[in-house]
N, C-alpha and C. Protein backbone atom coordinates (compact mmCIF):
# COMPACT_ATOMS: atom_id res chain seq x y z
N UNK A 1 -103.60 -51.86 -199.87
CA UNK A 1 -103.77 -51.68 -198.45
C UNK A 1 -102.47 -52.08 -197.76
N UNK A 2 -102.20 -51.41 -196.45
CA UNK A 2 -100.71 -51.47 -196.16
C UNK A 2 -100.95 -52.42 -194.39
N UNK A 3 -100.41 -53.35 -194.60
CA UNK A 3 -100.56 -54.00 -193.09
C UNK A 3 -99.13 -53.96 -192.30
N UNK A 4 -99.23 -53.87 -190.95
CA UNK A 4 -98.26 -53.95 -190.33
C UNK A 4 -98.51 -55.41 -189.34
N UNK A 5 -96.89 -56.03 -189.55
CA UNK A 5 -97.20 -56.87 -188.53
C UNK A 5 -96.46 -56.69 -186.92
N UNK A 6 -97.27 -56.86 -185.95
CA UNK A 6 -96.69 -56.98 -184.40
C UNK A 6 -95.76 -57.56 -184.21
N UNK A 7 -94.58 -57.24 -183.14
CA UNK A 7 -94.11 -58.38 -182.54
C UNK A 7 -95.09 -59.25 -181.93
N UNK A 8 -95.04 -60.38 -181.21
CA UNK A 8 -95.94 -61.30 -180.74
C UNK A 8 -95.77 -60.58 -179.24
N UNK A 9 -94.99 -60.39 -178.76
CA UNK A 9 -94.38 -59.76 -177.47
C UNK A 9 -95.62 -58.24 -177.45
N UNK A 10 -95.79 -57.81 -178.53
CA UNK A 10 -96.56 -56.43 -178.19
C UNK A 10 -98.59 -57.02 -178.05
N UNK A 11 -99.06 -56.44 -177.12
CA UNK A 11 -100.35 -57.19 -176.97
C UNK A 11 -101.02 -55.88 -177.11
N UNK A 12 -102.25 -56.16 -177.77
CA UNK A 12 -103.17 -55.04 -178.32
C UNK A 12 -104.59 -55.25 -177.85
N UNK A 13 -105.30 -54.37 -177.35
CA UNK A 13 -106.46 -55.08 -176.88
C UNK A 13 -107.59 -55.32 -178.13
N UNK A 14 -108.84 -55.87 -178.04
CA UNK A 14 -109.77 -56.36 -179.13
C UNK A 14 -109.98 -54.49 -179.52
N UNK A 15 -110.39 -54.04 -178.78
CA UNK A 15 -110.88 -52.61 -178.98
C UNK A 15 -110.35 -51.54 -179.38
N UNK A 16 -108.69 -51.70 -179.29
CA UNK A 16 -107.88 -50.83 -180.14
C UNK A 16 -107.57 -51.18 -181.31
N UNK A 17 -107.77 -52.35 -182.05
CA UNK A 17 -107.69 -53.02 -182.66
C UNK A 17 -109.03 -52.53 -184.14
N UNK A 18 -109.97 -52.56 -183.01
CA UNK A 18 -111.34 -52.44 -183.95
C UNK A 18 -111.26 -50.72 -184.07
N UNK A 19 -111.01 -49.72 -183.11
CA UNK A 19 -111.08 -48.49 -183.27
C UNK A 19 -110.09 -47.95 -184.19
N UNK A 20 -108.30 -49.00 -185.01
CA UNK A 20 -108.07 -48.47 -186.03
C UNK A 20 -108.47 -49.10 -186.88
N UNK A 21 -108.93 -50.02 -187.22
CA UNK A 21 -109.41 -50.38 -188.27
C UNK A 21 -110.51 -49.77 -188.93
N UNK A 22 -111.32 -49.08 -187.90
CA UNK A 22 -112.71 -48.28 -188.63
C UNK A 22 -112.14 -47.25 -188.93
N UNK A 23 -110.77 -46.07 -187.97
CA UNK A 23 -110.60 -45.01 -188.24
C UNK A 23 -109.82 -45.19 -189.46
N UNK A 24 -108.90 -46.23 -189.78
CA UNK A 24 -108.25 -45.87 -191.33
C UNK A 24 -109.28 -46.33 -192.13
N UNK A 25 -110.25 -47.06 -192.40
CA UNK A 25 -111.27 -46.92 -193.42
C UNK A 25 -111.85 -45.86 -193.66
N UNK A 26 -112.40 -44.82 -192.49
CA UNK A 26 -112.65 -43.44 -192.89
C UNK A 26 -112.01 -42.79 -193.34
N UNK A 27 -110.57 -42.99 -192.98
CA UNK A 27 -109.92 -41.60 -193.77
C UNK A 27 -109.57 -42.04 -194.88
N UNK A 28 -109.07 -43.22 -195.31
CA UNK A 28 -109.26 -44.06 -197.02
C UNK A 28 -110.48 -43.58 -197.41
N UNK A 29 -111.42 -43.66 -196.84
CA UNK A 29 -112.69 -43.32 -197.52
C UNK A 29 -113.02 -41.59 -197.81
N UNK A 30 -112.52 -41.08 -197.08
CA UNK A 30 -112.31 -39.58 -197.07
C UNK A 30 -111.61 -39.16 -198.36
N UNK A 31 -110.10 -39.66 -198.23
CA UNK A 31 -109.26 -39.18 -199.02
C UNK A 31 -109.89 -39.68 -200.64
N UNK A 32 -110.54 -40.73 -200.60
CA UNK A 32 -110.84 -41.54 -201.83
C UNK A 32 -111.81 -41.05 -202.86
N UNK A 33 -112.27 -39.68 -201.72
CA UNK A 33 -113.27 -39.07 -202.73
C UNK A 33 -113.08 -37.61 -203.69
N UNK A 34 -111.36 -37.37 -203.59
CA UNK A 34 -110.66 -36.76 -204.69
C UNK A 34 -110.43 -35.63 -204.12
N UNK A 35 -109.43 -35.01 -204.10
CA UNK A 35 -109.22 -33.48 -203.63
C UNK A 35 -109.94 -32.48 -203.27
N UNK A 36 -111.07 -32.34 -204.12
CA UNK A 36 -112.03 -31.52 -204.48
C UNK A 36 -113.67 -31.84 -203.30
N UNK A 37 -113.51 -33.37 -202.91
CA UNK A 37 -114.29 -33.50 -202.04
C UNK A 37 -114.58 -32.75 -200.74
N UNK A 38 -116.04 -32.70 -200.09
CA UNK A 38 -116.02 -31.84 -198.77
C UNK A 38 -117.16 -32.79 -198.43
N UNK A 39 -116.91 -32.58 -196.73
CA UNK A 39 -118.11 -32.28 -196.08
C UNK A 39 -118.97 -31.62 -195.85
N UNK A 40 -120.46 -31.93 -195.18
CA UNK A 40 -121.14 -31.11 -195.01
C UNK A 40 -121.67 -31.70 -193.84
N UNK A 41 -121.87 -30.18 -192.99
CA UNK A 41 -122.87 -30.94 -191.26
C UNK A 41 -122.49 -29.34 -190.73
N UNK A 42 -122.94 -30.01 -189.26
CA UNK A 42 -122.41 -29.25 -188.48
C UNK A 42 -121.42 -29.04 -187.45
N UNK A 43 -121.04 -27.59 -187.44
CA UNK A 43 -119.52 -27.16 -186.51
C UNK A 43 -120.28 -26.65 -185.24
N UNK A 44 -119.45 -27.13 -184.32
CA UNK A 44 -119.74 -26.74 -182.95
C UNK A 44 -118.43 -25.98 -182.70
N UNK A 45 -118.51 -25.10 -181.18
CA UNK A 45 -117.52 -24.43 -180.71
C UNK A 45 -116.70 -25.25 -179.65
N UNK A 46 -115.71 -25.60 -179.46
CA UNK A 46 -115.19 -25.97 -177.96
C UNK A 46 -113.48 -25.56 -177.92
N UNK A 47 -113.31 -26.06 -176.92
CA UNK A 47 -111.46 -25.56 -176.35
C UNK A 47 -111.67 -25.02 -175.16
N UNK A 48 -111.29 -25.51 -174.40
CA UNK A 48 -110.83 -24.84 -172.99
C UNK A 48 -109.75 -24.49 -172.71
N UNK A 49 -109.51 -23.47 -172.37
CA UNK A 49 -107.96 -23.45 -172.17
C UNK A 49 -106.61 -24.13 -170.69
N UNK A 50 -106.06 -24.83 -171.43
CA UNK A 50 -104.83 -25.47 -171.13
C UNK A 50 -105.37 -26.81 -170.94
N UNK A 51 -106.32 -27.58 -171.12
CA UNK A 51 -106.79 -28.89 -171.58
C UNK A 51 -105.81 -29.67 -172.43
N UNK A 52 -105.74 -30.52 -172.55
CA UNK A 52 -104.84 -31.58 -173.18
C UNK A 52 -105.94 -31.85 -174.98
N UNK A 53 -105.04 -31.87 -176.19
CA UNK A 53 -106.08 -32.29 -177.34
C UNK A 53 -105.56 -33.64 -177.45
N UNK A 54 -105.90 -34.59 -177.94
CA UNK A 54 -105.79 -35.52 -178.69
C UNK A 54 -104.71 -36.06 -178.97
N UNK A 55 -103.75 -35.02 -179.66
CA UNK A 55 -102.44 -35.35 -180.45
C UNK A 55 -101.23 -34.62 -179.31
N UNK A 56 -101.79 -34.41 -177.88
CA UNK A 56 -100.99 -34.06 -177.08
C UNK A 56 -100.55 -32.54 -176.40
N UNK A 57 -101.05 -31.66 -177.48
CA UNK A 57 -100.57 -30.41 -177.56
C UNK A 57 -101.48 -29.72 -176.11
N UNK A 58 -101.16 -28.33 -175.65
CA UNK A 58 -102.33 -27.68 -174.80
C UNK A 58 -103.58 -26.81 -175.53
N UNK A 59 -104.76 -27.04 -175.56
CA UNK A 59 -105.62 -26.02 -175.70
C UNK A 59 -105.46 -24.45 -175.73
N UNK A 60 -105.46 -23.93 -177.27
CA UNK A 60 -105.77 -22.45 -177.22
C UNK A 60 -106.90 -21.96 -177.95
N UNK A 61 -107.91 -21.62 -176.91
CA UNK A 61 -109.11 -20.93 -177.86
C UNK A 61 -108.79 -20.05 -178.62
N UNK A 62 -107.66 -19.25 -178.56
CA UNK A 62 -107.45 -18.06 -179.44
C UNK A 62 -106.60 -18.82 -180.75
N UNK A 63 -106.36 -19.98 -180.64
CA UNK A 63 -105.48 -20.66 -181.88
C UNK A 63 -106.40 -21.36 -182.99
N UNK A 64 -105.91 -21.40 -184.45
CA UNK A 64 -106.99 -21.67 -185.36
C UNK A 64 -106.85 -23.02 -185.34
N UNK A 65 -107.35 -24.27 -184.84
CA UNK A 65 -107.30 -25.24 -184.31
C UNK A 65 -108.59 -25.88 -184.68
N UNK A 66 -108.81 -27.50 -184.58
CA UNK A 66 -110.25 -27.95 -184.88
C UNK A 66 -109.87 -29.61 -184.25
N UNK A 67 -111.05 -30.26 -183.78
CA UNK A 67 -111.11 -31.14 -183.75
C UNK A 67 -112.17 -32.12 -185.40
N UNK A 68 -111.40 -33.44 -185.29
CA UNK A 68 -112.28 -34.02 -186.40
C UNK A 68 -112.44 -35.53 -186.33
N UNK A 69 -113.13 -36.42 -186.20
CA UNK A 69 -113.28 -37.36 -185.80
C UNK A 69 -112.39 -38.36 -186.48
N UNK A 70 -111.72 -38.59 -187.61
CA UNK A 70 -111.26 -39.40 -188.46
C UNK A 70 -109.81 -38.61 -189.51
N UNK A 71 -109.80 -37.34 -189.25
CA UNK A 71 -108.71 -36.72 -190.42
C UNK A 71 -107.86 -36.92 -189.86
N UNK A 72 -106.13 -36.82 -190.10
CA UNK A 72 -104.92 -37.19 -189.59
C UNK A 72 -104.81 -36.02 -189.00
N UNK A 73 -103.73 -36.21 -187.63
CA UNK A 73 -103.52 -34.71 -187.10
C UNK A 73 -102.69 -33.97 -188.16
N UNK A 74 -102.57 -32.79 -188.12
CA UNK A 74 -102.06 -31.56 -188.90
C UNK A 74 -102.71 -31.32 -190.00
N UNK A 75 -103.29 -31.85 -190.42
CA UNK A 75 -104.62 -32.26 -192.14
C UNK A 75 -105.09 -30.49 -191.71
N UNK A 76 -104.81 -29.96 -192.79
CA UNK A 76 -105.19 -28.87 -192.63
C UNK A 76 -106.39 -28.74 -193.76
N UNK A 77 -107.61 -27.83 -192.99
CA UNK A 77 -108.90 -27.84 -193.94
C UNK A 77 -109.57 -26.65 -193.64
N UNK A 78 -110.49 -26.29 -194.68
CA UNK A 78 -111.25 -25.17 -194.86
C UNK A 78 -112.07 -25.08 -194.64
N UNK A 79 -112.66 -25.04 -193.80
CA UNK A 79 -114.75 -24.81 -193.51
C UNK A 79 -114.95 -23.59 -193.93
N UNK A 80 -116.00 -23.64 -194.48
CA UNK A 80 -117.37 -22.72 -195.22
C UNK A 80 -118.29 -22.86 -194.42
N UNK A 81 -118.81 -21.08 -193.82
CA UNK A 81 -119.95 -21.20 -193.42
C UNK A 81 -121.26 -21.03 -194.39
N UNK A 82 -122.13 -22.14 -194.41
CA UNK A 82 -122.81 -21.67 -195.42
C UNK A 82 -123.87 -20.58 -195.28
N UNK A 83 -123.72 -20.07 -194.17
CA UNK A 83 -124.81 -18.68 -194.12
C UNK A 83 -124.00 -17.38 -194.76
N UNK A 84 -123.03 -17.27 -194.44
CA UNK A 84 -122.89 -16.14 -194.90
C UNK A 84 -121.25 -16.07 -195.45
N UNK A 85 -121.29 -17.91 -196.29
CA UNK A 85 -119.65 -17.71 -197.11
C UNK A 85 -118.21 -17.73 -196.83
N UNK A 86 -118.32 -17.01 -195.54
CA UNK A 86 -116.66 -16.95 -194.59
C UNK A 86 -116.54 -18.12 -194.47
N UNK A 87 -114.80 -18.14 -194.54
CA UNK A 87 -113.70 -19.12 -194.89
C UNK A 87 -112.89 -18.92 -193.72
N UNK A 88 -112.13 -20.05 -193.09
CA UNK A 88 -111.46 -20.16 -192.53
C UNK A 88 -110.45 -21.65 -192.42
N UNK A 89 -109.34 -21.26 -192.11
CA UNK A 89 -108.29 -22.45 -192.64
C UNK A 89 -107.93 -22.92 -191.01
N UNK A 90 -108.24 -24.23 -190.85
CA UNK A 90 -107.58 -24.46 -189.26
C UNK A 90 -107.04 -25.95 -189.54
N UNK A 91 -106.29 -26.26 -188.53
CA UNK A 91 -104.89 -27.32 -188.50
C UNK A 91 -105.92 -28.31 -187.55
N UNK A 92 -105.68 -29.85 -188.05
CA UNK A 92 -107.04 -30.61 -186.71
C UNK A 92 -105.97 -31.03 -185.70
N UNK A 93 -105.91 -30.97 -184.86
CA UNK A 93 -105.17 -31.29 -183.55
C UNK A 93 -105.94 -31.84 -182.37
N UNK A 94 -107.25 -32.50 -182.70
CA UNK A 94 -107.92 -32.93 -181.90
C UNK A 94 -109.00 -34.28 -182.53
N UNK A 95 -109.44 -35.16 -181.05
CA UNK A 95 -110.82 -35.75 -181.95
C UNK A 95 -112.12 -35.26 -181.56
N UNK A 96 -113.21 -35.62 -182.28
CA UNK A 96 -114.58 -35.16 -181.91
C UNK A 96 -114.89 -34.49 -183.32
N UNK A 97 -116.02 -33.97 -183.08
CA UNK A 97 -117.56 -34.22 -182.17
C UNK A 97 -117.75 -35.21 -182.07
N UNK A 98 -118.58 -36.20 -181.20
CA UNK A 98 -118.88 -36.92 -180.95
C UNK A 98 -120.16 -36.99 -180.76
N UNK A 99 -120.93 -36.06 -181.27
CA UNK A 99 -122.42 -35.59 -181.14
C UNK A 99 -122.90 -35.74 -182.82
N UNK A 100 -124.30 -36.83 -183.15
CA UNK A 100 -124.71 -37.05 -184.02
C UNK A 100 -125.08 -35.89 -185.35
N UNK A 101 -124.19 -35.79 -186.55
CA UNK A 101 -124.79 -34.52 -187.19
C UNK A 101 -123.32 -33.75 -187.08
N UNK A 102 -122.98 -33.42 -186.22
CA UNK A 102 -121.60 -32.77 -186.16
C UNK A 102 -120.43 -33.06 -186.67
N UNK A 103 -119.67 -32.22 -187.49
CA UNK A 103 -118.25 -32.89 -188.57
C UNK A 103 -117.77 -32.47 -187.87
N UNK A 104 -117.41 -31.07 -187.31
CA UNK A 104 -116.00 -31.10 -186.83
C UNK A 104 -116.22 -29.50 -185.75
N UNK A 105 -115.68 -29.71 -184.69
CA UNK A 105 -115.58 -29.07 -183.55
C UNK A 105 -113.92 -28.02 -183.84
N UNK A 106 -114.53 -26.11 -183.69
CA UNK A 106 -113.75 -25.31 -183.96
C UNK A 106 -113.32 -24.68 -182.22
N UNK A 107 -112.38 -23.70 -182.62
CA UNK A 107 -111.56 -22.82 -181.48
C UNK A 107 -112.64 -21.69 -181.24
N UNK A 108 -113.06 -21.31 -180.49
CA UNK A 108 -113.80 -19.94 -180.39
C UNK A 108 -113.08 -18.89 -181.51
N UNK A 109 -111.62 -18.92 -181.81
CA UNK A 109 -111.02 -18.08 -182.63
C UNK A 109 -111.81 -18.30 -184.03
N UNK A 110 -111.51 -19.41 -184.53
CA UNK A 110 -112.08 -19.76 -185.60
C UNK A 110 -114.07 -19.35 -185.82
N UNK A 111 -114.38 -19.88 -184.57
CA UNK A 111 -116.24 -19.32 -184.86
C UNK A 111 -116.00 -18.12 -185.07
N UNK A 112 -115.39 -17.33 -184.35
CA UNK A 112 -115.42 -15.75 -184.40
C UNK A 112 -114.86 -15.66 -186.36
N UNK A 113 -114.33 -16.27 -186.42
CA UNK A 113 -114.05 -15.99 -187.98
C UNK A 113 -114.92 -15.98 -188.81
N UNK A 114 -115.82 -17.31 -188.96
CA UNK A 114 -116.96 -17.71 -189.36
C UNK A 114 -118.06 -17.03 -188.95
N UNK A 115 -118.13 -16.06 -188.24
CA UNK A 115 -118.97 -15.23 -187.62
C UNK A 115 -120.29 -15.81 -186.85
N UNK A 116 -119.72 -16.88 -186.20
CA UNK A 116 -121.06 -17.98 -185.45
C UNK A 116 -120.88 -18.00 -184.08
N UNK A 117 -121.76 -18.48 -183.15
CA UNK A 117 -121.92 -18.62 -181.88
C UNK A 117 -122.48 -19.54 -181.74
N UNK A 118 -122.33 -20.76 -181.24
CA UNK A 118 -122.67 -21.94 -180.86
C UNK A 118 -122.72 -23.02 -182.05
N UNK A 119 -123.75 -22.84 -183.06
CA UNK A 119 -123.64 -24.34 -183.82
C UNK A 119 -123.64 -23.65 -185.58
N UNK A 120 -123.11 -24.03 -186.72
CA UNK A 120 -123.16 -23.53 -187.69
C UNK A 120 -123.49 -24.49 -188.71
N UNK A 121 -124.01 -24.81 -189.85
CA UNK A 121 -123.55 -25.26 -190.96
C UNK A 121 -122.61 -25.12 -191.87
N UNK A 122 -122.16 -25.93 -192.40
CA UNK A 122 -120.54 -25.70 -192.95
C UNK A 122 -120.50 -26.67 -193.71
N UNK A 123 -118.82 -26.41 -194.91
CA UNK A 123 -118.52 -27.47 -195.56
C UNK A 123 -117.01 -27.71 -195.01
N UNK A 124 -116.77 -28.59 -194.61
CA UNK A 124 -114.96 -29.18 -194.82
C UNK A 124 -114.61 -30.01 -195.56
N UNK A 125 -113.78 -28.93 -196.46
CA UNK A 125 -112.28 -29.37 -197.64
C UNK A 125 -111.23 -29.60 -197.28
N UNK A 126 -110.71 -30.59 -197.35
CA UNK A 126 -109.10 -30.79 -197.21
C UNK A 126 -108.43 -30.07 -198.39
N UNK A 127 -107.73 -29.19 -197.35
CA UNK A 127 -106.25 -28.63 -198.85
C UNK A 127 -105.02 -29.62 -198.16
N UNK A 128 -104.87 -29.80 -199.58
CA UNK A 128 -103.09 -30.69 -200.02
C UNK A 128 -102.13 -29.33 -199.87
């Protein structure tokens, strides 16, 4: 495990503190379950356009894009829809869902790939 120490001069509040500590245990815990590992839940649709994501960039619904609650930005991954198989590869540049049950929030571009409208079942793989 890799610790960093503060200057004493830099002040951190209790709550940013606790929000990385849970988020790098997830993604240790993510990554820890071997290449080949995926999720499973559900994908929702969102992006508005010219909204601010997460990691700074502007919102494009037409861009293959995803939000994910815990993966590093640029972690690029594959959801499977499991109704009907379609694949699609999107870059995470965002956080969320934040809605119980939900892995990871797509671009309208991307549902349209997956051939869904509003909520889907799916798997997400991280490709190396």
């Amino acid at each position: 495990m890799i610790f960093v120490r503060l200057k004493r001069s830099v002040r951190v509040s209790k709550t940013t503190r606790i929000f990385s500590i849970v988020t790098a245990a997830a993604i240790m815990g993510f990554a820890s379950q071997g290449a080949n590992a995926a999720q499973s839940g559900i994908a929702s649709i969102y992006a508005y356009k010219g909204e601010r994501t997460a990691n700074g960039e502007r919102a494009h619904p037409g861009g293959l894009t995803a939000a994910h609650k815990t993966l590093p930005f640029g972690t690029r991954v594959q959801v499977t829809n499991k109704h009907n198989g379609r694949s699609v590869v999107v870059r995470i540049n965002d956080r969320g869902p934040f809605i119980r049950g939900r892995i990871i929030d797509l671009t309208p571009a991307g549902a349209r790939v997956l051939g869904f409208s509003g909520l889907a079942p799916v798997t997400v793989a991280v490709l190396h």
